[in-house]
PDB file of N, CA and C in Angstrom:
ATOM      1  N   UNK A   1     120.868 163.745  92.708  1.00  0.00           N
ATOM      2  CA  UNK A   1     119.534 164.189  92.408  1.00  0.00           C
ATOM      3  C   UNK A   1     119.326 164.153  90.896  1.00  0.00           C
ATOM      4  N   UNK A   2     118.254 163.735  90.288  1.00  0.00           N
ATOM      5  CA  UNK A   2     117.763 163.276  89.119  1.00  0.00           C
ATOM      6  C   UNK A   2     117.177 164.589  88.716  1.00  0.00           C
ATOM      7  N   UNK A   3     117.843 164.991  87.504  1.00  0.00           N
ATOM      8  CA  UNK A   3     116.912 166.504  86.855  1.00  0.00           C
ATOM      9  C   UNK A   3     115.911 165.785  85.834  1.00  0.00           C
ATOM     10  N   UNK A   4     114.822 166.862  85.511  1.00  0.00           N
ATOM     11  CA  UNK A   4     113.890 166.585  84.306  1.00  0.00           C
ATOM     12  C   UNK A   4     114.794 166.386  82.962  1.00  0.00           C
ATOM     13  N   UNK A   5     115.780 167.348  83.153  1.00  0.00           N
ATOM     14  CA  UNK A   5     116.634 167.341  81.564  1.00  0.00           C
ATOM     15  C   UNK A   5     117.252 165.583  81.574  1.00  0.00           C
ATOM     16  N   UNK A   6     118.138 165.179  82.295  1.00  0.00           N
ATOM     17  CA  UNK A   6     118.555 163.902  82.510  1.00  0.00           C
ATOM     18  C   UNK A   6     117.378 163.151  82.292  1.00  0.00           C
ATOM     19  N   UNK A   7     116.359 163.629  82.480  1.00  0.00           N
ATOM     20  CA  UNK A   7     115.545 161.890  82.905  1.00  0.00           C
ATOM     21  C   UNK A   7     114.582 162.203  80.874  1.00  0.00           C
ATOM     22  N   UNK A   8     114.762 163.340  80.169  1.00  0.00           N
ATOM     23  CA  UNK A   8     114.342 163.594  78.912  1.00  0.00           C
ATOM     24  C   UNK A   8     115.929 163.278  78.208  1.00  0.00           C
ATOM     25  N   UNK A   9     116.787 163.396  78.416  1.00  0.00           N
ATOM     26  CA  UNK A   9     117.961 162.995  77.453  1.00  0.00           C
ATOM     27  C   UNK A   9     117.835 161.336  77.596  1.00  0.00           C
ATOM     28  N   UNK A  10     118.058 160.471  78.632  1.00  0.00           N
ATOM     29  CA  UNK A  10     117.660 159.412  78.379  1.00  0.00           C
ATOM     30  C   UNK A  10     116.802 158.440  78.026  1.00  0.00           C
ATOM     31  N   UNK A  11     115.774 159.392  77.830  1.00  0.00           N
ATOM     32  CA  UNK A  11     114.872 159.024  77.216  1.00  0.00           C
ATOM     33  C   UNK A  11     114.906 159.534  75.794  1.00  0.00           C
ATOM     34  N   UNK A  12     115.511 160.221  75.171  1.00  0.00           N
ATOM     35  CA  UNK A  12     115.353 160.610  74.321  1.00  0.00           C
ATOM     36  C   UNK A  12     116.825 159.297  73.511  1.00  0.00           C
ATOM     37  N   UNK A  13     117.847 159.145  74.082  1.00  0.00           N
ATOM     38  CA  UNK A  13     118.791 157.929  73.560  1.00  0.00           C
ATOM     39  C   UNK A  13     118.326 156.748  73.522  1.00  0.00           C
ATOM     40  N   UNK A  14     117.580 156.151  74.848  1.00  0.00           N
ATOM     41  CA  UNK A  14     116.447 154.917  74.675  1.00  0.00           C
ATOM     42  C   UNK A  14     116.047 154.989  73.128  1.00  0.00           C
ATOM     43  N   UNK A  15     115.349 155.740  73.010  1.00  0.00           N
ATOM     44  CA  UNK A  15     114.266 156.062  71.584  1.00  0.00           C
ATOM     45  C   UNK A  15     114.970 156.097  70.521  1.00  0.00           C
ATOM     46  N   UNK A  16     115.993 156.880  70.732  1.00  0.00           N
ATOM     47  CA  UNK A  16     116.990 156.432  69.360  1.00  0.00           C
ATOM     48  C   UNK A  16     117.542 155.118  69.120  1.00  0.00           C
ATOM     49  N   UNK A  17     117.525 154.189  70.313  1.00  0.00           N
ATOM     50  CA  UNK A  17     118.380 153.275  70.047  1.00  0.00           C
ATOM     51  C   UNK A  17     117.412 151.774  69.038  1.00  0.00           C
ATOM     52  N   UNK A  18     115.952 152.319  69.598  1.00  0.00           N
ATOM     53  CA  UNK A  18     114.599 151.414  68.895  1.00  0.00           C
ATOM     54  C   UNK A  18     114.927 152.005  67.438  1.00  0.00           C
ATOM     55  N   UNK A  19     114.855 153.394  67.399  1.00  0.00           N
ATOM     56  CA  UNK A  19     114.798 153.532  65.785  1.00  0.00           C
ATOM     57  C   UNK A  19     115.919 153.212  65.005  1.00  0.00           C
ATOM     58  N   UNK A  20     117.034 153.255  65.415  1.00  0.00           N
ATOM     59  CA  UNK A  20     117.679 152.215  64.806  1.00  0.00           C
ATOM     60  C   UNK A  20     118.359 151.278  64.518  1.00  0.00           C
ATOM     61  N   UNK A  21     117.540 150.055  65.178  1.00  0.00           N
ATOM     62  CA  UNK A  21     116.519 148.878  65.003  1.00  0.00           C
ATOM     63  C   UNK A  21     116.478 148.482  63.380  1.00  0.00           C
ATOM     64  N   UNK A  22     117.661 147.005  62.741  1.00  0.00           N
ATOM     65  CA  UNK A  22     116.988 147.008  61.653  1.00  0.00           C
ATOM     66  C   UNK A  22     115.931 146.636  61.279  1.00  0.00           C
ATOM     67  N   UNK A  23     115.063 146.865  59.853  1.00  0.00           N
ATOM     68  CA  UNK A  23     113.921 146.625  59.768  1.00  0.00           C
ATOM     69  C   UNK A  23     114.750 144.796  58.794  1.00  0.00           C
ATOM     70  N   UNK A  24     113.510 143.796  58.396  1.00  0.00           N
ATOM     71  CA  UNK A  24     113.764 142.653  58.353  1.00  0.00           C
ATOM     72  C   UNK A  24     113.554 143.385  56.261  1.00  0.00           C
ATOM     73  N   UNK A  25     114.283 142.655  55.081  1.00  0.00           N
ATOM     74  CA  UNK A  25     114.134 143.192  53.685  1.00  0.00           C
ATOM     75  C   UNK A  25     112.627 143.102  53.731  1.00  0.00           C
ATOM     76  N   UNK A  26     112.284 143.535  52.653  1.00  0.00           N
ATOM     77  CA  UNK A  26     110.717 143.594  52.181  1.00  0.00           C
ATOM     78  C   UNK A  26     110.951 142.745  51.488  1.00  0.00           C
ATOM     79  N   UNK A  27     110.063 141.925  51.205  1.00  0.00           N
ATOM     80  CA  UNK A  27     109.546 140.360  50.472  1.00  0.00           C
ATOM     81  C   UNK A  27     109.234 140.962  49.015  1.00  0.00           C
ATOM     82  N   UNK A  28     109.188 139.881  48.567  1.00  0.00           N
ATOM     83  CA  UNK A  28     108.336 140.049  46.745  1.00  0.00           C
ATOM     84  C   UNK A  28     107.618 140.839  46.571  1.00  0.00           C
ATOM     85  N   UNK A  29     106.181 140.492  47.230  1.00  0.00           N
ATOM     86  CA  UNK A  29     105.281 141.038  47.180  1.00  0.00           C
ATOM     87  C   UNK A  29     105.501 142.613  47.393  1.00  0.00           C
ATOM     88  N   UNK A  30     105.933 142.627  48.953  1.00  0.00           N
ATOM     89  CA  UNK A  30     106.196 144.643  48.954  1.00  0.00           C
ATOM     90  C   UNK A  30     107.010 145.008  47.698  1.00  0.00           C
ATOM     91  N   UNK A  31     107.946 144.830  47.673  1.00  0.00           N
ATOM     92  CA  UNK A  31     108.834 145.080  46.510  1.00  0.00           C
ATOM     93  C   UNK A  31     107.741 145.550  45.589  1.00  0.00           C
ATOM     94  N   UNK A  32     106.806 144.449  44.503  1.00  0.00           N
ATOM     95  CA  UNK A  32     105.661 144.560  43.593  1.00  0.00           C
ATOM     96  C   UNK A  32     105.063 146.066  43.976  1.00  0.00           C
ATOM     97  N   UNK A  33     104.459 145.818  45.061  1.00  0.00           N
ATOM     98  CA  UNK A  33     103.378 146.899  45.467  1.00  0.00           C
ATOM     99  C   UNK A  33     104.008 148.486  45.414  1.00  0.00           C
ATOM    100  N   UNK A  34     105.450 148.056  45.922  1.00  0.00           N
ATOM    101  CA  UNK A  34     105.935 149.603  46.135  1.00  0.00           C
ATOM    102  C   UNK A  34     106.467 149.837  44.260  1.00  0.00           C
ATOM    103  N   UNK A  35     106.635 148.737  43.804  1.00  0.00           N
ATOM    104  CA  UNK A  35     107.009 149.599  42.363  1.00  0.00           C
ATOM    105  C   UNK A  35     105.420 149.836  41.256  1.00  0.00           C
ATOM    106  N   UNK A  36     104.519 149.456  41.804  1.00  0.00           N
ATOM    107  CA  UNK A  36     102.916 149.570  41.503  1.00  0.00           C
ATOM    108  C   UNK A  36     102.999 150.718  41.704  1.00  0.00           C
ATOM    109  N   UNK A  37     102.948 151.010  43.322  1.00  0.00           N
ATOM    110  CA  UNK A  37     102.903 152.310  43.951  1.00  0.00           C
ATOM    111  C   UNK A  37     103.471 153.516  42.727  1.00  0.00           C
ATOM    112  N   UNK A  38     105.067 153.543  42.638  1.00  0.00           N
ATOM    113  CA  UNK A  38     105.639 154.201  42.151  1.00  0.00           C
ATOM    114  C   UNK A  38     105.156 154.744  40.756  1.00  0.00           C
ATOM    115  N   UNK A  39     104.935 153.316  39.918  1.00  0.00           N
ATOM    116  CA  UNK A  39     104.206 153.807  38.582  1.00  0.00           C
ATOM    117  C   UNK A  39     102.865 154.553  38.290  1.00  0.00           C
ATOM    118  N   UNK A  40     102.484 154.088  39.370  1.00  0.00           N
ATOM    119  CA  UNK A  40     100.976 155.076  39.429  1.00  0.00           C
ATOM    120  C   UNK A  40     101.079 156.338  39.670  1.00  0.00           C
ATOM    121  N   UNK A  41     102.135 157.070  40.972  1.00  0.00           N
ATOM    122  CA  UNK A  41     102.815 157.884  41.322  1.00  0.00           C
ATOM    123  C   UNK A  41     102.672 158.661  39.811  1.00  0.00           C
ATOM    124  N   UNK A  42     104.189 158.232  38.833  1.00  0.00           N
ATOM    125  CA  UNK A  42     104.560 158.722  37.881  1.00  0.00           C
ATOM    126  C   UNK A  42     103.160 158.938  37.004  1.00  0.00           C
ATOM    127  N   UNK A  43     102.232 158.083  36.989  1.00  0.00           N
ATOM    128  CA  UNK A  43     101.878 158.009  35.970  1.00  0.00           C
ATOM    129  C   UNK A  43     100.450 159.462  36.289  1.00  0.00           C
ATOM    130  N   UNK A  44     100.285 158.963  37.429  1.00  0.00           N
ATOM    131  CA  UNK A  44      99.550 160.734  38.081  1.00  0.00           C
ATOM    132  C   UNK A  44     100.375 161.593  37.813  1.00  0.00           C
ATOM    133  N   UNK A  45     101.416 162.004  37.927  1.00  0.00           N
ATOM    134  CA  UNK A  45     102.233 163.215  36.902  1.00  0.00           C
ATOM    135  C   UNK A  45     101.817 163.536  35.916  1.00  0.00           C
ATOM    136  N   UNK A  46     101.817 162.545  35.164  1.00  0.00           N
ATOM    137  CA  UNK A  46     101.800 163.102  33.511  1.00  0.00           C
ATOM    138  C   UNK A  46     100.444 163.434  33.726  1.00  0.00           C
ATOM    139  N   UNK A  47      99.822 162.990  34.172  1.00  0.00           N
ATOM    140  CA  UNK A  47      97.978 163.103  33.782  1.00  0.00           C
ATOM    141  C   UNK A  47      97.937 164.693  34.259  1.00  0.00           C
ATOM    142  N   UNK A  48      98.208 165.164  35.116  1.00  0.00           N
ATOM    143  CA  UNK A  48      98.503 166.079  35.731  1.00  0.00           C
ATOM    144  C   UNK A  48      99.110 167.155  34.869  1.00  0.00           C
ATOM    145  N   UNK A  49     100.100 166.636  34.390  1.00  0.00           N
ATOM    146  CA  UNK A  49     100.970 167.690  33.170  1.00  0.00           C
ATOM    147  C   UNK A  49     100.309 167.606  32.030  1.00  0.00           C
ATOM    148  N   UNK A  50      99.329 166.659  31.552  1.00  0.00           N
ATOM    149  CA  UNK A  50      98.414 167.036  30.063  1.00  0.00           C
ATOM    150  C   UNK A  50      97.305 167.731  30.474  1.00  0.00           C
ATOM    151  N   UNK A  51      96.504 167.732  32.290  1.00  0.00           N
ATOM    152  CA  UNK A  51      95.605 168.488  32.311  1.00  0.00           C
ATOM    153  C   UNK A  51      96.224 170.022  32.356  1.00  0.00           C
ATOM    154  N   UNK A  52      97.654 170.203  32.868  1.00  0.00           N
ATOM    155  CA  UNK A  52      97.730 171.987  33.213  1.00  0.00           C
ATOM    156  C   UNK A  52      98.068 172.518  31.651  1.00  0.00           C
ATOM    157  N   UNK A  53      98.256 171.006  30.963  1.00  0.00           N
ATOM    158  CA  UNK A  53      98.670 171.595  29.478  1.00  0.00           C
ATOM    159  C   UNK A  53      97.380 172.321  28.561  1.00  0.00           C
ATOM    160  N   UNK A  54      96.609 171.275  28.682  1.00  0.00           N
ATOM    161  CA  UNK A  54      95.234 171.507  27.919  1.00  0.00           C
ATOM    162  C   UNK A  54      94.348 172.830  28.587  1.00  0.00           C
ATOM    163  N   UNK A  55      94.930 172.665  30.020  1.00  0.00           N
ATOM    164  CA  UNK A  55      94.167 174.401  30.525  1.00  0.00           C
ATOM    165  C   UNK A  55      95.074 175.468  30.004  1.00  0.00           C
ATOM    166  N   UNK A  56      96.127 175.599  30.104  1.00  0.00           N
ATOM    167  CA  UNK A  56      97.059 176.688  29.431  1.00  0.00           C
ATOM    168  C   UNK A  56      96.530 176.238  27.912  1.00  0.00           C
ATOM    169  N   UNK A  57      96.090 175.681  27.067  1.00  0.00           N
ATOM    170  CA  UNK A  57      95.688 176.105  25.725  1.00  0.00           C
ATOM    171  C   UNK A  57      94.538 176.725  25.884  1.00  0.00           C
ATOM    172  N   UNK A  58      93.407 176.545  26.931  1.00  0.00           N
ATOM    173  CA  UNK A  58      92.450 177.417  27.096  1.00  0.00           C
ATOM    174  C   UNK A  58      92.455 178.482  27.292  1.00  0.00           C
ATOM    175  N   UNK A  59      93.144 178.746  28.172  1.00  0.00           N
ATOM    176  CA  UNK A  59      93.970 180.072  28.618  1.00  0.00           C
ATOM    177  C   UNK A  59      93.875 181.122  27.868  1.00  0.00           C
ATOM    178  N   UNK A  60      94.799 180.396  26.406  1.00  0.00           N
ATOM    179  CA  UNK A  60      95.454 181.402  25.310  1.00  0.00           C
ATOM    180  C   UNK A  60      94.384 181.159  24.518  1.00  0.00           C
ATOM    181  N   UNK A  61      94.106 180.046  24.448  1.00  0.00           N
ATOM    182  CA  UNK A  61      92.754 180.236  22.700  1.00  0.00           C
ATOM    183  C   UNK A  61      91.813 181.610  23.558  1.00  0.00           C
ATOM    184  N   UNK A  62      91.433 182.203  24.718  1.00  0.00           N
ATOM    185  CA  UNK A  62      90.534 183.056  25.158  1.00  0.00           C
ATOM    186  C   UNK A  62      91.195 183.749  25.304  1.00  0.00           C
ATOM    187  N   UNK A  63      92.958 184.189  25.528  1.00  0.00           N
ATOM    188  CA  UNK A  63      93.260 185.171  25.635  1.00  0.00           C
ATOM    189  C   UNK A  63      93.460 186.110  23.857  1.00  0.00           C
ATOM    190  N   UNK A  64      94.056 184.652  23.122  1.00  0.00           N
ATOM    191  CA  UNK A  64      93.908 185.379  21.810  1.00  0.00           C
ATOM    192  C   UNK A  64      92.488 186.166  21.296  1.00  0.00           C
ATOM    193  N   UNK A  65      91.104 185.226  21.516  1.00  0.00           N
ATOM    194  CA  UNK A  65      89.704 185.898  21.585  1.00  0.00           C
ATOM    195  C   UNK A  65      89.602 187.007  21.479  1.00  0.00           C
ATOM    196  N   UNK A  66      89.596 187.212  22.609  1.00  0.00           N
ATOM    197  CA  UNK A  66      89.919 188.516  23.552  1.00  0.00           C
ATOM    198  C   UNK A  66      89.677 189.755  22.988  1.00  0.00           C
ATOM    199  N   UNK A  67      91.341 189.366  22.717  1.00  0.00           N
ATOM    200  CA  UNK A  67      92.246 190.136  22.162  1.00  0.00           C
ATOM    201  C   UNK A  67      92.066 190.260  20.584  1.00  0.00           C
ATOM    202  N   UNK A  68      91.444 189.875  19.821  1.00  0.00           N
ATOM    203  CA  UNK A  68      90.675 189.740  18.206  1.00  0.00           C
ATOM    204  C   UNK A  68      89.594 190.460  18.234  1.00  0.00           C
ATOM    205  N   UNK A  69      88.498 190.240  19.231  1.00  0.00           N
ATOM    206  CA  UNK A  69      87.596 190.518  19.557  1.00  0.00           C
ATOM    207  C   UNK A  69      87.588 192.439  19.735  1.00  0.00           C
ATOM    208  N   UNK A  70      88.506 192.889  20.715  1.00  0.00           N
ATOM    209  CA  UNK A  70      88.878 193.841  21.177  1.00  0.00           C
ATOM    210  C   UNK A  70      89.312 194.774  19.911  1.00  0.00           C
ATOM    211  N   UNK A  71      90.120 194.238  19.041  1.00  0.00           N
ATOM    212  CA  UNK A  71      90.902 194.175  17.983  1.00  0.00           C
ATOM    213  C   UNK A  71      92.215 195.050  18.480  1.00  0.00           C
ATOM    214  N   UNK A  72      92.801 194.227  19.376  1.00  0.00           N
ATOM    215  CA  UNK A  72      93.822 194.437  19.946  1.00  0.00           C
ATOM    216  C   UNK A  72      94.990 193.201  19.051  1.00  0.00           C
ATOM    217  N   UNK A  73      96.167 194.424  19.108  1.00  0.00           N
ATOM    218  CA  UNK A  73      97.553 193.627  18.294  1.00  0.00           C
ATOM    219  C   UNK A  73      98.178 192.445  18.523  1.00  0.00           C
ATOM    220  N   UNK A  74      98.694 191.345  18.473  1.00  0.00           N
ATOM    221  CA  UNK A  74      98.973 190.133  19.395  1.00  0.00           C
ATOM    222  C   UNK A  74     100.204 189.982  18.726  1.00  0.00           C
ATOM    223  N   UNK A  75     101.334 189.090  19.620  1.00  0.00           N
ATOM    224  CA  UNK A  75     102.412 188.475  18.712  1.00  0.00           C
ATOM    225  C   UNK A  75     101.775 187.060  18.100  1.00  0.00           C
ATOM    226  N   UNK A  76     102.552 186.432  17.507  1.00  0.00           N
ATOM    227  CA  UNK A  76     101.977 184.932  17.305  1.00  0.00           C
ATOM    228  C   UNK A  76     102.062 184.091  18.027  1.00  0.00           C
ATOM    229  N   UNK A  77     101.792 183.033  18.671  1.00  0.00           N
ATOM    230  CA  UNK A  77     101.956 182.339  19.846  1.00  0.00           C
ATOM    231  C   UNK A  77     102.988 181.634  19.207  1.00  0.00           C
ATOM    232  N   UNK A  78     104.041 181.334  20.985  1.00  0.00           N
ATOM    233  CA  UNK A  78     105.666 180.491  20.942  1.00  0.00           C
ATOM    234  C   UNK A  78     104.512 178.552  19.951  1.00  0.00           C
ATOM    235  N   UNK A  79     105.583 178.299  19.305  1.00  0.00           N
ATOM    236  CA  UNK A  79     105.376 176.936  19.082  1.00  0.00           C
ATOM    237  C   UNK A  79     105.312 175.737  20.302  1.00  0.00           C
ATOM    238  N   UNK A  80     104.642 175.246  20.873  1.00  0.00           N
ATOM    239  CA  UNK A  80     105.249 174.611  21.626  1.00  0.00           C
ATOM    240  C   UNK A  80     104.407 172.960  21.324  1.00  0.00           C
ATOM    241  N   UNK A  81     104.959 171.594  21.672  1.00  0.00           N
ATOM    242  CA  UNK A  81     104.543 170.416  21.477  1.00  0.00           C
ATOM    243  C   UNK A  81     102.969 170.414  21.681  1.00  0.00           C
ATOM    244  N   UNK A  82     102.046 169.441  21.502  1.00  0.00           N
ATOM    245  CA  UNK A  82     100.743 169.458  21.221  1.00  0.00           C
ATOM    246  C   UNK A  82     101.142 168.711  22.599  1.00  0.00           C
ATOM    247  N   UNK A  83      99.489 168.878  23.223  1.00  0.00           N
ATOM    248  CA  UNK A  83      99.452 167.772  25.068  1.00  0.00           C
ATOM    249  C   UNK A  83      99.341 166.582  24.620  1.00  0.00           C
ATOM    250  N   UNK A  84     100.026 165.410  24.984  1.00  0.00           N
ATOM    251  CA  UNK A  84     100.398 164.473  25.046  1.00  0.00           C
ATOM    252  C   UNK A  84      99.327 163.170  26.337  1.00  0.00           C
ATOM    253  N   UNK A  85      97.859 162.650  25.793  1.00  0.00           N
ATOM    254  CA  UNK A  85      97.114 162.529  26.665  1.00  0.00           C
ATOM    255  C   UNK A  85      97.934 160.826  27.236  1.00  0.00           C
ATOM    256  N   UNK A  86      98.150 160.933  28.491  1.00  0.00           N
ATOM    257  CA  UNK A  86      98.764 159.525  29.133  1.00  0.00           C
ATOM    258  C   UNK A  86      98.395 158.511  28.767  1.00  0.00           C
ATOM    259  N   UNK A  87      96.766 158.734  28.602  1.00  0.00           N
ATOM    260  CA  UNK A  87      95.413 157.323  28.761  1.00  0.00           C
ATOM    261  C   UNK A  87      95.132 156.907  30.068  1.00  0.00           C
ATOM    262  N   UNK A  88      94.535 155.915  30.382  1.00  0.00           N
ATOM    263  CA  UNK A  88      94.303 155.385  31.463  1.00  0.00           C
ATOM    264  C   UNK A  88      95.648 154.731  32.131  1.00  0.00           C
ATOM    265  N   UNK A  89      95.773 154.467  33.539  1.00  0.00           N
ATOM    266  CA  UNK A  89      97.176 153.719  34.217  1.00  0.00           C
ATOM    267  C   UNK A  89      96.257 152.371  33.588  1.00  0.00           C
ATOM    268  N   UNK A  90      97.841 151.460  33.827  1.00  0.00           N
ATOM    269  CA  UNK A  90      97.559 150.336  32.883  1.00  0.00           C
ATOM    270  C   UNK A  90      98.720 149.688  33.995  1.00  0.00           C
ATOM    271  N   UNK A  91      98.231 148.522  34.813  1.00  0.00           N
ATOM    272  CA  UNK A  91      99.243 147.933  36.069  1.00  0.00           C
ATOM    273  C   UNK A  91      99.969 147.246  35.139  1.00  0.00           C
ATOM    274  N   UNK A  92     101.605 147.009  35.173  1.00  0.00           N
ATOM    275  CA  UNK A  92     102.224 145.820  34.862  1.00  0.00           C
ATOM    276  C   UNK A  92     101.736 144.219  34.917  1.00  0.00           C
ATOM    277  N   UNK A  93     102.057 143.306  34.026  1.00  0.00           N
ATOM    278  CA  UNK A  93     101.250 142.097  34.212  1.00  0.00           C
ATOM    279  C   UNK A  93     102.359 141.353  35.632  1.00  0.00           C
ATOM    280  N   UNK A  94     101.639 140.781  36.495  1.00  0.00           N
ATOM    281  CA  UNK A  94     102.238 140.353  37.631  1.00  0.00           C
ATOM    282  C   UNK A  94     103.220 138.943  36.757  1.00  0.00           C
ATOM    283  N   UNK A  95     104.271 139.111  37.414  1.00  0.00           N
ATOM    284  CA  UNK A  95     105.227 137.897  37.156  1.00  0.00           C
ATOM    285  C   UNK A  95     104.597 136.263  37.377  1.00  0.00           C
ATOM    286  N   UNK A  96     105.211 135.590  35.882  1.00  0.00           N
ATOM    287  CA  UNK A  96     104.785 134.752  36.643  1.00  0.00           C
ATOM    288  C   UNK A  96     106.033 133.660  37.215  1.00  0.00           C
ATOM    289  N   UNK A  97     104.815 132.709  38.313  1.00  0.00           N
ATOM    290  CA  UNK A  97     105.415 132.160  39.217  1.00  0.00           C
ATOM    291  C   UNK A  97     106.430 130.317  38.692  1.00  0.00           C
TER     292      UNK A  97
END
């Protein structure tokens, strides 16, 4: 007699055996696209890390305000690097053929 569990375990090894199935290499082109991909990836980071930078200087230029304004005591603010703007993504020039 055939249980539900038996007839889901073999089905469940079937399915493993498709996934792994090799896949055929990726060509030139994917290769290109996925390291496109990647740099854009990275390059949305940084854009990302000069916008939370430039809001944390807002932050503090209004918290110092504030705090002047109030005429409340302040330390001096930590030194830290000026934001660093990425520019626009800029694609690699495609290879030539």
């Amino acid at each position: 007699m055939i249980r539900m569990r038996d007839v889901l375990a073999l089905a469940l090894c079937s399915g493993a055996a498709v996934a792994m199935a090799k896949l055929p290499p990726p060509s030139d082109e994917a290769k290109a696209k996925a390291a496109e991909a990647a740099a854009k990836a990275a390059h949305g980071g940084k854009v990302a890390a000069f916008q939370l930078c430039k809001s944390m200087d807002r932050v503090a230029a209004g918290y110092y305000a504030d705090a002047k304004r109030d005429g409340r005591e302040t330390k001096p603010p930590v030194a830290t690097p000026a934001c660093a703007d990425p520019g626009p993504f800029v694609a690699a020039p495609a290879p030539a053929k």
